[in-house]
Protein backbone atom coordinates (compact mmCIF):
# COMPACT_ATOMS: atom_id res chain seq x y z
CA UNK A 1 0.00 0.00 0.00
CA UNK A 2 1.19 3.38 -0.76
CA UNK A 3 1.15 6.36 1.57
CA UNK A 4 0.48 10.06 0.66
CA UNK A 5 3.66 12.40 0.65
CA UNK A 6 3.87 14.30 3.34
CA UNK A 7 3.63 17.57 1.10
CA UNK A 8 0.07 16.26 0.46
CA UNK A 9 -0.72 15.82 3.63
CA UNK A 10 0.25 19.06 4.83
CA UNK A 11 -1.88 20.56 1.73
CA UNK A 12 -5.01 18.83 2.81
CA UNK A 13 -4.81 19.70 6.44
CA UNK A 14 -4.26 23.55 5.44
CA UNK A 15 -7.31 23.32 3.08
CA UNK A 16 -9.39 21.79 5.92
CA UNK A 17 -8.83 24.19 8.39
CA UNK A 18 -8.98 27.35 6.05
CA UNK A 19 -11.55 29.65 4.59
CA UNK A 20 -12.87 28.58 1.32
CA UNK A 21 -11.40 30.47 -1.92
CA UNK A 22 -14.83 31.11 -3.36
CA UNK A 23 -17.44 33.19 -2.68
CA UNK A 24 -20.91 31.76 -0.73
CA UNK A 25 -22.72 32.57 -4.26
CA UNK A 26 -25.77 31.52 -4.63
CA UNK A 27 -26.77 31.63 -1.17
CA UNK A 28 -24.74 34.77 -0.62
CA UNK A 29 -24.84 38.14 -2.90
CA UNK A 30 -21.49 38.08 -5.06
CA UNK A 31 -19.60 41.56 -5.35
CA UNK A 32 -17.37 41.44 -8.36
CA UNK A 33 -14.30 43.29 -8.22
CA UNK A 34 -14.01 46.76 -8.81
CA UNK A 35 -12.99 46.15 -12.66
CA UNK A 36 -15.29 43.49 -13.17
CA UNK A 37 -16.54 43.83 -17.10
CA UNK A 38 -20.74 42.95 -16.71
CA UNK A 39 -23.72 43.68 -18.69
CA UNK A 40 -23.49 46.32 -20.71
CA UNK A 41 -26.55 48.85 -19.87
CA UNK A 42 -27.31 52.72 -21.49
CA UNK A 43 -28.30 55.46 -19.49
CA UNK A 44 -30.58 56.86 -21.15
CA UNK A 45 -29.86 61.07 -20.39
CA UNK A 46 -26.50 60.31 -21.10
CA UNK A 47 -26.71 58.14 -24.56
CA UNK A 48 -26.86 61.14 -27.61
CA UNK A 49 -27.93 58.26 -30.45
CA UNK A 50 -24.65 58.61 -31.93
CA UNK A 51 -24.49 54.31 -32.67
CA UNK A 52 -20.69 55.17 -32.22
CA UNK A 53 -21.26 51.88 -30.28
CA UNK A 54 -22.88 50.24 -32.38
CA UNK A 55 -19.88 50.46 -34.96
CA UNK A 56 -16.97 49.42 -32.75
CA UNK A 57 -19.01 46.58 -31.50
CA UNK A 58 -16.92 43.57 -32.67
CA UNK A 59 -20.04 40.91 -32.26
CA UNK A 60 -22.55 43.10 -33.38
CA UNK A 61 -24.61 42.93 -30.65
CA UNK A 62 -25.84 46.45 -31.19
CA UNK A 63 -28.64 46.83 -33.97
CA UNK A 64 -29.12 50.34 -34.78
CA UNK A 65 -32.62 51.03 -36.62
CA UNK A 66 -33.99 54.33 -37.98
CA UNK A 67 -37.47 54.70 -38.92
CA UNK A 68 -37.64 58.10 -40.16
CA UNK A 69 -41.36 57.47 -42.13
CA UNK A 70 -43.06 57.41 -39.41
CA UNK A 71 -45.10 60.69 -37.75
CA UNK A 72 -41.93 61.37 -34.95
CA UNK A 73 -38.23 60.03 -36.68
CA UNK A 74 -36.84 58.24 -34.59
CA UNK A 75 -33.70 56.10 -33.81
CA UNK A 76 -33.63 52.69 -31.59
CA UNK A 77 -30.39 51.06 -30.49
CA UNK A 78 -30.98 47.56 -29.53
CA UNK A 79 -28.03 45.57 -27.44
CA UNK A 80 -28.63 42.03 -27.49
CA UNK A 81 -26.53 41.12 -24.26
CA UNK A 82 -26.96 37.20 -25.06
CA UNK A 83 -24.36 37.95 -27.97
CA UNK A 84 -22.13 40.26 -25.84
CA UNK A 85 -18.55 39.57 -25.31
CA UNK A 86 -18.01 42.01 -22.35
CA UNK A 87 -15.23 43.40 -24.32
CA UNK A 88 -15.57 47.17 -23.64
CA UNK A 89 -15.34 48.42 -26.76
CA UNK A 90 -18.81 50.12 -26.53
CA UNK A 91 -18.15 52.16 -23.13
CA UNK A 92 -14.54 52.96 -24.84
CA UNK A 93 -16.08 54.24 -28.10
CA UNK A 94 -19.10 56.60 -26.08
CA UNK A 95 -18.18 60.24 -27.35
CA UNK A 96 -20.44 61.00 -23.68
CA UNK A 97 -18.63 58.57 -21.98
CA UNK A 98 -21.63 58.19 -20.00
CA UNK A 99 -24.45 56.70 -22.48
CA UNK A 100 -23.66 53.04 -22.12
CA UNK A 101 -21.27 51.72 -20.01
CA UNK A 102 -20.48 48.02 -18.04
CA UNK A 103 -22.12 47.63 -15.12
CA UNK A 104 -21.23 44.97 -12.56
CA UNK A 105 -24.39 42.47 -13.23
CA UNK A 106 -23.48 38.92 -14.01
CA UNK A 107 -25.78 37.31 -13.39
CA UNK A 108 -28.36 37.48 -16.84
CA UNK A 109 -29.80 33.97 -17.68
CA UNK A 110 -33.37 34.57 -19.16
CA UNK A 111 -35.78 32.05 -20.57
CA UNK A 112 -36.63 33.84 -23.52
CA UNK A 113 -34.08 35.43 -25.65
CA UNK A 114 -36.35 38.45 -26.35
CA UNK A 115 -35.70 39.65 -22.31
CA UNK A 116 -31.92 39.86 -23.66
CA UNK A 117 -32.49 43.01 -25.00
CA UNK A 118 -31.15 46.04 -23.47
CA UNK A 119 -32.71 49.56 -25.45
CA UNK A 120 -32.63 53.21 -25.97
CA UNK A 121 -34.38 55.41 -28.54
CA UNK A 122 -33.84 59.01 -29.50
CA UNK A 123 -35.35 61.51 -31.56
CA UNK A 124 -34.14 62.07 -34.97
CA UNK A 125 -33.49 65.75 -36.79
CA UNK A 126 -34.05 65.48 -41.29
CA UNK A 127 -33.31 67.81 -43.46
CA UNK A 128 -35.34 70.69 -43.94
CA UNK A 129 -34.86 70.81 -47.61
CA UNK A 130 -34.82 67.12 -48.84
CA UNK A 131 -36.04 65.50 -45.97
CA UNK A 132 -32.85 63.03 -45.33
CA UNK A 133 -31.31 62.04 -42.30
CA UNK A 134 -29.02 64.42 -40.43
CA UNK A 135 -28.96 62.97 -37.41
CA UNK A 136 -30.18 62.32 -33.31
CA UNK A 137 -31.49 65.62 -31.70
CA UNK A 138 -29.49 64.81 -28.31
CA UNK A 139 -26.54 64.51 -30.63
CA UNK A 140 -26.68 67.57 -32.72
CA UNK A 141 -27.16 69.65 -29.48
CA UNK A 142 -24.50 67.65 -27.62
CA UNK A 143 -21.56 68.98 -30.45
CA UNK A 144 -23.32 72.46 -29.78
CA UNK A 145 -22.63 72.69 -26.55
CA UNK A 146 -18.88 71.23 -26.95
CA UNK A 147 -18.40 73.97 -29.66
CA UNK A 148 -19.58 76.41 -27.39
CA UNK A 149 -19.63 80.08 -28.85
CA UNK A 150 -18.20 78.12 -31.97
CA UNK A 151 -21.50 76.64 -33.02
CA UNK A 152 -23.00 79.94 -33.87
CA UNK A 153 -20.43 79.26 -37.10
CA UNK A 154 -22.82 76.38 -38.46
CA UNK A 155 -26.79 77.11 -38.48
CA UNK A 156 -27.61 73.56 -37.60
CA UNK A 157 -25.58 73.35 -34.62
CA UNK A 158 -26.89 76.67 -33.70
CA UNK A 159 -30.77 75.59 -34.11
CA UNK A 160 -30.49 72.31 -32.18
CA UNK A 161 -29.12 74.34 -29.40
CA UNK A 162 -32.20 76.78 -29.82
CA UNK A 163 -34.62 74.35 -29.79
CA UNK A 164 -32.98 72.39 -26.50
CA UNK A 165 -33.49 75.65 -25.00
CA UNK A 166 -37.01 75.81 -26.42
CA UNK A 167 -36.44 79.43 -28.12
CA UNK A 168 -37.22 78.53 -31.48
CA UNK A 169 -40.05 75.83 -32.83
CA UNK A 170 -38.46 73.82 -36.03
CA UNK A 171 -40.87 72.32 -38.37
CA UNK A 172 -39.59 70.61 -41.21
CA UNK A 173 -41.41 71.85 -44.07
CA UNK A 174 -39.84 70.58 -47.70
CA UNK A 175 -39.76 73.58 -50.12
CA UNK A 176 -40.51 72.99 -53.65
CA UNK A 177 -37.14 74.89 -54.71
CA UNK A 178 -34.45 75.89 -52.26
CA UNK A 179 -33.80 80.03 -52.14
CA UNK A 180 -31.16 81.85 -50.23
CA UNK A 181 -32.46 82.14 -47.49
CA UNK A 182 -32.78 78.36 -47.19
CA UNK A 183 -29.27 78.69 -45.88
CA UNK A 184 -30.87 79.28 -42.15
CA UNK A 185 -32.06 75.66 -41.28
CA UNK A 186 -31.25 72.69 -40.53
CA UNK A 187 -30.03 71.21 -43.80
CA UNK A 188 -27.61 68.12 -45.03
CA UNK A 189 -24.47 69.08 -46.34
CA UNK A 190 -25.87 68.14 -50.31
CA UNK A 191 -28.77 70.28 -49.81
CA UNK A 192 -26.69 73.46 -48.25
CA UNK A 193 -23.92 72.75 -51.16
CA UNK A 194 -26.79 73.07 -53.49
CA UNK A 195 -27.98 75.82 -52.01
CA UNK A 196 -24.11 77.87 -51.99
CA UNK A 197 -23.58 77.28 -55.27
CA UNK A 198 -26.94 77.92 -57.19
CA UNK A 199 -28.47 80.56 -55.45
């Protein structure tokens, strides 16, 4: 019969007497540590509808869908967290870097892929002359405010920022022929090219 080193004895009599390495989870809450990478989640005030997420999102787990024919354009992001890799890239990419970031939840089994779904939706701003997408609202005024005095150089950052502040109502009317003074609104850059050069 063989008998057990006495290394391995010493190792088993340590491991009896000491505090488990694990944590008491499920029967105890787990913290994560303070890096821990969890579910991804947006905050909603803080998320501008860029979808700069959306393109650095190496899975992509973030669908990005516009429906601009509809009464109110808007813009959904849609993160499918059942696809996420936890990578980071998301909360890295956030020009805010507040509108979606990791938080420390682990813990998301669901029974129905649907629940997986983590969402945010902002307005969208078209183009007063041809009616295409510019881009979100929360994002137009967002660059207005980082330009500071600077926007006042560019009438649509201008606008949005007069409209957040509720001093000016915008209603996108589509003119039958774009005139001069066309060159006040919020416009895409084909539309106020057209309008520079032609009028």
């Amino acid at each position: 019969m063989r008998y057990p080193k006495l290394r391995e004895l010493i190792e088993a009599i340590k491991s009896l007497i000491s505090r488990p390495y694990t944590s008491g989870y499920p029967f105890k809450p787990h913290v994560p540590e303070k890096r821990f990478r969890g579910k991804p989640e947006y905050h909603e005030d803080e998320c501008v509808g860029c979808a700069a997420c959306a393109e650095v999102c190496p899975t992509q787990c973030i669908k990005v869908s516009d429906s601009a024919g509809t009464e109110k354009a808007t813009r959904r992001l849609d993160l499918h967290f059942d696809s996420c890799i936890f990578c980071g890239q998301c909360q890295a990419a956030c020009i805010t870097q507040e509108g979606i970031k990791l938080s420390n939840k682990f813990d998301l089994a669901v029974f129905d892929r649907k629940d997986a779904v983590e969402s945010v939706e902002k307005e969208l701003v078209l183009c007063e002359g041809c009616g295409c997408l510019v881009g979100a609202r929360d994002h137009l005024v967002w660059v207005a405010r980082k330009l500071g005095p600077l926007a006042y150089s560019s009438p649509t950052s201008y606008l949005s920022a007069l409209k957040d502040l509720k001093l000016v109502y915008l209603k996108i009317v589509k003119p039958t022929e774009l005139t001069r003074q066309d060159r006040i609104n919020i416009l895409c850059p084909k539309c106020r090219r057209e309008i520079t050069l032609n009028t």
